[in-house]
Protein backbone atom coordinates (compact mmCIF):
# COMPACT_ATOMS: atom_id res chain seq x y z
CA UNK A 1 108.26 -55.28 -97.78
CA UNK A 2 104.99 -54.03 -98.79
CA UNK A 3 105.98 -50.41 -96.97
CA UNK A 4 108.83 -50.08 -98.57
CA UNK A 5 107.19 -50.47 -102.28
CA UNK A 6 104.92 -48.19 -101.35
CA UNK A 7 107.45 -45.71 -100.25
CA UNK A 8 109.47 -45.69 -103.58
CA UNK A 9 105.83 -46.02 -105.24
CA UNK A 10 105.09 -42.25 -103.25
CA UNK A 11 108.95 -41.34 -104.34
CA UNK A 12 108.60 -41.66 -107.31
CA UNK A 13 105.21 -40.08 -108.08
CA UNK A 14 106.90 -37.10 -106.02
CA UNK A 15 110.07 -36.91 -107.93
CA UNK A 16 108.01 -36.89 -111.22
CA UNK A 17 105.69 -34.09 -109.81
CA UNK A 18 108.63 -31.83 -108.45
CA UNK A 19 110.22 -33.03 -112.20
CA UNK A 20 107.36 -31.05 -113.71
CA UNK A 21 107.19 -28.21 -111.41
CA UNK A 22 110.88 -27.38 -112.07
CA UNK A 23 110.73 -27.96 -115.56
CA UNK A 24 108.03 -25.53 -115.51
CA UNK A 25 110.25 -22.96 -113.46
CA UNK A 26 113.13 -23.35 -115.93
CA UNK A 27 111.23 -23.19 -118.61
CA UNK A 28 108.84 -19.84 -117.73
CA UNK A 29 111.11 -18.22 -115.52
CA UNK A 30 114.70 -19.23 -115.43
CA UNK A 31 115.54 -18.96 -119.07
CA UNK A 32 112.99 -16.37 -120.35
CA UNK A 33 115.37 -14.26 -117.91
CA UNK A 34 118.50 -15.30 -119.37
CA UNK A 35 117.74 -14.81 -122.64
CA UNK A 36 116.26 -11.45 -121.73
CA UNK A 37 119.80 -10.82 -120.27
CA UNK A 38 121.62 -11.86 -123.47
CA UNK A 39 119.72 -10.11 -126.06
CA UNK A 40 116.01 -11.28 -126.67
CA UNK A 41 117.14 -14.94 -126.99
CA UNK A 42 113.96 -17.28 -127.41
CA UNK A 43 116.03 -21.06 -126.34
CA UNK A 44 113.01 -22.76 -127.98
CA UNK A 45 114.25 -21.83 -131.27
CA UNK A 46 117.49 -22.33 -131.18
CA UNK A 47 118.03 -24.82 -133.54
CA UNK A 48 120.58 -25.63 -136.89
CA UNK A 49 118.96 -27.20 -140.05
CA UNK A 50 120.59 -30.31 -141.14
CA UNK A 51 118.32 -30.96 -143.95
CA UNK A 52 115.98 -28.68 -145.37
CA UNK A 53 112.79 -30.06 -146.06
CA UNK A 54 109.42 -29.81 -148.57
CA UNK A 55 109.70 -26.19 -147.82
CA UNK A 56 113.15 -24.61 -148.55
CA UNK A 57 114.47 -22.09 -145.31
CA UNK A 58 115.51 -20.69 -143.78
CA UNK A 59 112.95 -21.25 -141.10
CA UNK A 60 111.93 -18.22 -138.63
CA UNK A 61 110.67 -20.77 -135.72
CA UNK A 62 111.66 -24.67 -134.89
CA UNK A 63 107.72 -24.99 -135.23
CA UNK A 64 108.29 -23.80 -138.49
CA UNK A 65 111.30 -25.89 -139.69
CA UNK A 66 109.58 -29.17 -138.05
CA UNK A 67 106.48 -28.32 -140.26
CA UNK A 68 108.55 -28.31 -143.15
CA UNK A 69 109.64 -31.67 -142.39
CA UNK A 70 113.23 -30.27 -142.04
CA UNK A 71 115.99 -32.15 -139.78
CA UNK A 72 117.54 -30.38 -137.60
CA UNK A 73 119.85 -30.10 -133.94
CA UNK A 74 117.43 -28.67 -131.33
CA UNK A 75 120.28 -27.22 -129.08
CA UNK A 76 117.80 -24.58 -127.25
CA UNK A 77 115.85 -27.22 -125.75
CA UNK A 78 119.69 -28.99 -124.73
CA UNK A 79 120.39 -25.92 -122.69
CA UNK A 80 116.74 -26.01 -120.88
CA UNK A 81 117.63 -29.71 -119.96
CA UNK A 82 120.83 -28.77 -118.89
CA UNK A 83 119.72 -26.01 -116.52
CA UNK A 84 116.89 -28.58 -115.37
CA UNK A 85 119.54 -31.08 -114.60
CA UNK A 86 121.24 -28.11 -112.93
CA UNK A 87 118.20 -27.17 -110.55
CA UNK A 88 117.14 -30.51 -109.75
CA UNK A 89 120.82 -31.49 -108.70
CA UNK A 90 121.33 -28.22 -106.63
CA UNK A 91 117.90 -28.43 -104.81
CA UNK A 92 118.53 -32.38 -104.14
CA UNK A 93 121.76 -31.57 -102.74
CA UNK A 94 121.00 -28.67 -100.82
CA UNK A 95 117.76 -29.79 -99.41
CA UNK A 96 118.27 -33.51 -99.09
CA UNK A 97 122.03 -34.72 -99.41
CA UNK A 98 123.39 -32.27 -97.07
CA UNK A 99 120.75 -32.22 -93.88
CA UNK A 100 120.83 -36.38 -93.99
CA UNK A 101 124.74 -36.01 -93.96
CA UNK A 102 124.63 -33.50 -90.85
CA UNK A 103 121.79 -35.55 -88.98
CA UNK A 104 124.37 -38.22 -89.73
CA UNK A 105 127.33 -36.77 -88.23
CA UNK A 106 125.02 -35.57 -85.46
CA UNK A 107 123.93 -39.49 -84.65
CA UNK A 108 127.49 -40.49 -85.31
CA UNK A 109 128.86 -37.94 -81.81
CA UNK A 110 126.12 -39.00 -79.78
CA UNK A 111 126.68 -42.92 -80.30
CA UNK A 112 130.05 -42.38 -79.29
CA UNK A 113 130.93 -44.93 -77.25
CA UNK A 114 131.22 -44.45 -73.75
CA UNK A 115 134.65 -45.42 -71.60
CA UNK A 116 135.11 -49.51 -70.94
CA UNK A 117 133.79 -50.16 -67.44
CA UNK A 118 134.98 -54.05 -67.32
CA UNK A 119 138.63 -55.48 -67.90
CA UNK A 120 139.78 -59.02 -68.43
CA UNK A 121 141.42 -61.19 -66.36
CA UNK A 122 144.27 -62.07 -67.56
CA UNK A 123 144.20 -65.15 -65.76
CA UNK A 124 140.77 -66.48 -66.04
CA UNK A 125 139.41 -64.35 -68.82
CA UNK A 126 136.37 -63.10 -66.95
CA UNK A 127 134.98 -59.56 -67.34
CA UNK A 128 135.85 -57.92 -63.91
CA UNK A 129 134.96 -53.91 -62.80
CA UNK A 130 138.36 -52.11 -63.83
CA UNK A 131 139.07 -50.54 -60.80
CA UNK A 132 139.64 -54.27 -59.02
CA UNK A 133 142.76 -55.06 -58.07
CA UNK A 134 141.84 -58.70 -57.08
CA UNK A 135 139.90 -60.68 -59.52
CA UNK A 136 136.87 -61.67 -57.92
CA UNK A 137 136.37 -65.29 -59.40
CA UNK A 138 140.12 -66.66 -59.45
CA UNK A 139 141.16 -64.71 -56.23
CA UNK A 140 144.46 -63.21 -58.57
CA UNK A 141 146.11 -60.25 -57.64
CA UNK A 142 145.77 -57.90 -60.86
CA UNK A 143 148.75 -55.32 -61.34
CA UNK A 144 147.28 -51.80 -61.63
CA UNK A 145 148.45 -49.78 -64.35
């Protein structure tokens, strides 16, 4: 039992390393990219003011409207959770969910099981080579197929 903790214990101190190390890719390369595509587009402040606050806006950054003390919907940093969600799932899937299925399938053909040496008796119900034609305990004739 104590392997296994330690196993999801190394997991999970993986999965929250890799976490930051794609954030990290999503954040400084994946999106600086798309918004370059689209126009300029800074995701980080992308953002719609609910509530203005001590400061009237508009607001040129998020940094800027948060100093204010101004509410507001944050839907840049949405999208960079929703492509991290997006990278995560594809490199889990790609890199772990579909070699275990194939190494899977791969155990599955060679544990096929192999063609039944032994018969029963119908007579005695003992396990007798299936190429007899006499059973070798009750001395029956067996009829061949």
């Amino acid at each position: 039992m104590r392997g296994n903790v330690i196993d999801i214990a190394v997991g999970i101190i993986i999965g929250i390393a890799f976490g930051a190390v794609v954030n990290s890719v999503v954040k400084d390369i994946i999106m600086p990219s798309i918004g370059l595509a689209l126009g300029n587009v800074d995701f980080a402040n992308l953002f719609v003011v609910l509530r203005e606050g001590l400061v009237p806006g508009p607001y040129a950054s998020l940094a800027e409207a948060q100093q204010a003390g101004a509410v507001s919907i944050n839907y840049g940093f949405f999208i960079n959770t929703v492509v991290n969600l997006l990278v995560i799932a594809a490199v889990v899937f790609f890199l772990i969910v579909r070699p275990v299925v194939k190494m899977q399938a791969l155990r599955t053909k060679a544990e096929e099981p192999a063609a039944p040496t032994t018969k029963e008796c119908p007579y005695c119900i003992t396990a007798i080579p299936v190429k007899a034609s006499r059973c070798p305990n009750c001395t029956s004739e067996l009829k061949t197929a």
